[in-house]
Protein backbone atom coordinates (compact mmCIF):
# COMPACT_ATOMS: atom_id res chain seq x y z
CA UNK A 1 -4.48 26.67 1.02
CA UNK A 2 -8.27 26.77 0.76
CA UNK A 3 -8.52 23.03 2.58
CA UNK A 4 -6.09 24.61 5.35
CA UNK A 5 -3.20 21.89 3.89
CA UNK A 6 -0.56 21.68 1.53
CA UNK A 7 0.98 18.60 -0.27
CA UNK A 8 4.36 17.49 1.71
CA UNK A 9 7.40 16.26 -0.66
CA UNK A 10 8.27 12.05 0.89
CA UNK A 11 12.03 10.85 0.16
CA UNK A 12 12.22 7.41 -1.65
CA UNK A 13 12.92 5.79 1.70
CA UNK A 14 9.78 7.82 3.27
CA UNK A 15 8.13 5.96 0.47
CA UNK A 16 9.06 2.72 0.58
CA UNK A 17 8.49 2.68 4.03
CA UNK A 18 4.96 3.91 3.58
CA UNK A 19 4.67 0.66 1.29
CA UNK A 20 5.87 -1.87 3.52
CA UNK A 21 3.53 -0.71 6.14
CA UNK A 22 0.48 -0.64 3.99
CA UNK A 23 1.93 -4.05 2.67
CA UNK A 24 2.00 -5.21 6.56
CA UNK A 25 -1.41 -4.12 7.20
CA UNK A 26 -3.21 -5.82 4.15
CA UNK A 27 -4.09 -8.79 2.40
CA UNK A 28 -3.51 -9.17 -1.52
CA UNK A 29 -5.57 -11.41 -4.02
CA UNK A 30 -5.85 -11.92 -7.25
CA UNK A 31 -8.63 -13.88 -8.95
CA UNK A 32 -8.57 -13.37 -12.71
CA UNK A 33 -8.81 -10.06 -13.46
CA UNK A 34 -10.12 -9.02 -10.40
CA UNK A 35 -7.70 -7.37 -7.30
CA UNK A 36 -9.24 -7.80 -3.94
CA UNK A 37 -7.74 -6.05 -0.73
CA UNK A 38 -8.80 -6.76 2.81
CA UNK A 39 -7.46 -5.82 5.88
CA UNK A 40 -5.12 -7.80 8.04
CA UNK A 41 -5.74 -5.97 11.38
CA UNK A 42 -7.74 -3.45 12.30
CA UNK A 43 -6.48 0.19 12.31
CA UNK A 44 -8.27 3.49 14.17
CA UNK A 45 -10.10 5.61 12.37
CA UNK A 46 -7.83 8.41 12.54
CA UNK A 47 -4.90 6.06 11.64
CA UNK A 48 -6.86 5.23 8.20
CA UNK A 49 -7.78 9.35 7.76
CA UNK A 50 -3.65 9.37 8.22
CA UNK A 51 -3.34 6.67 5.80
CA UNK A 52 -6.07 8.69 2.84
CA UNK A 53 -4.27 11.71 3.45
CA UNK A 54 -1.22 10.63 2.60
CA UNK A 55 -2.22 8.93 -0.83
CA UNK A 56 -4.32 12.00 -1.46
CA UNK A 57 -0.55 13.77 -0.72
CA UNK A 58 1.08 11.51 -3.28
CA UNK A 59 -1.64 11.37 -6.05
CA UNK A 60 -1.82 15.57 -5.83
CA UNK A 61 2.14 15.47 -5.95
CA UNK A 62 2.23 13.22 -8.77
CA UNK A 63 -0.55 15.54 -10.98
CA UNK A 64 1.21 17.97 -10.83
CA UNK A 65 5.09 17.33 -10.57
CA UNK A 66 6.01 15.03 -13.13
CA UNK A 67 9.77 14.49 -11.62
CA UNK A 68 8.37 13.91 -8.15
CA UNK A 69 6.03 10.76 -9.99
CA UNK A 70 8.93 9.88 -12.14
CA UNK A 71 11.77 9.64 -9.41
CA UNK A 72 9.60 7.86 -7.14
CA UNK A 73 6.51 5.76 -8.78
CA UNK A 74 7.89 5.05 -12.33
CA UNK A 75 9.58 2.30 -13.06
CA UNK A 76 11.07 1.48 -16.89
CA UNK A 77 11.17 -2.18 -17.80
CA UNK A 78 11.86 -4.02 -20.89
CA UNK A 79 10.41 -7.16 -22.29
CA UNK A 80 11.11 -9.29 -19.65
CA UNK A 81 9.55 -7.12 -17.04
């Protein structure tokens, strides 16, 4: 309430949707063990403030409800992946 916002619950879809645009907008690389992300296109500034504010959204969301990061960002595999 102090920062004049509070974090906003996303659906799974809401989520995955979130995803595919962020997966639309950059590039992916991997070079050893090094990640490297660029951008595809170029987005407004107040499109990438939209963008940070929502991960901020999730990563508070995720602190600090453990069934919100469960049902949405964790994943159980076994050996095989």
């Amino acid at each position: 309430m102090r920062e004049n916002w509070v974090p906003v619950y996303h659906s799974i879809d809401q989520i995955e949707e979130f995803k595919a645009y962020v997966n639309s907008i950059v590039s992916h690389d991997i070079k050893g063990r090094n990640n490297y992300y660029d951008l595809k296109k170029d987005i407004s500034a107040n499109r990438a403030k939209e963008i940070r504010r929502w991960i901020e959204n999730e990563q508070v969301l995720c602190m600090f409800d453990s069934a919100y990061f469960e049902s949405r960002y964790a994943w159980i595999c076994d050996e095989k992946g």
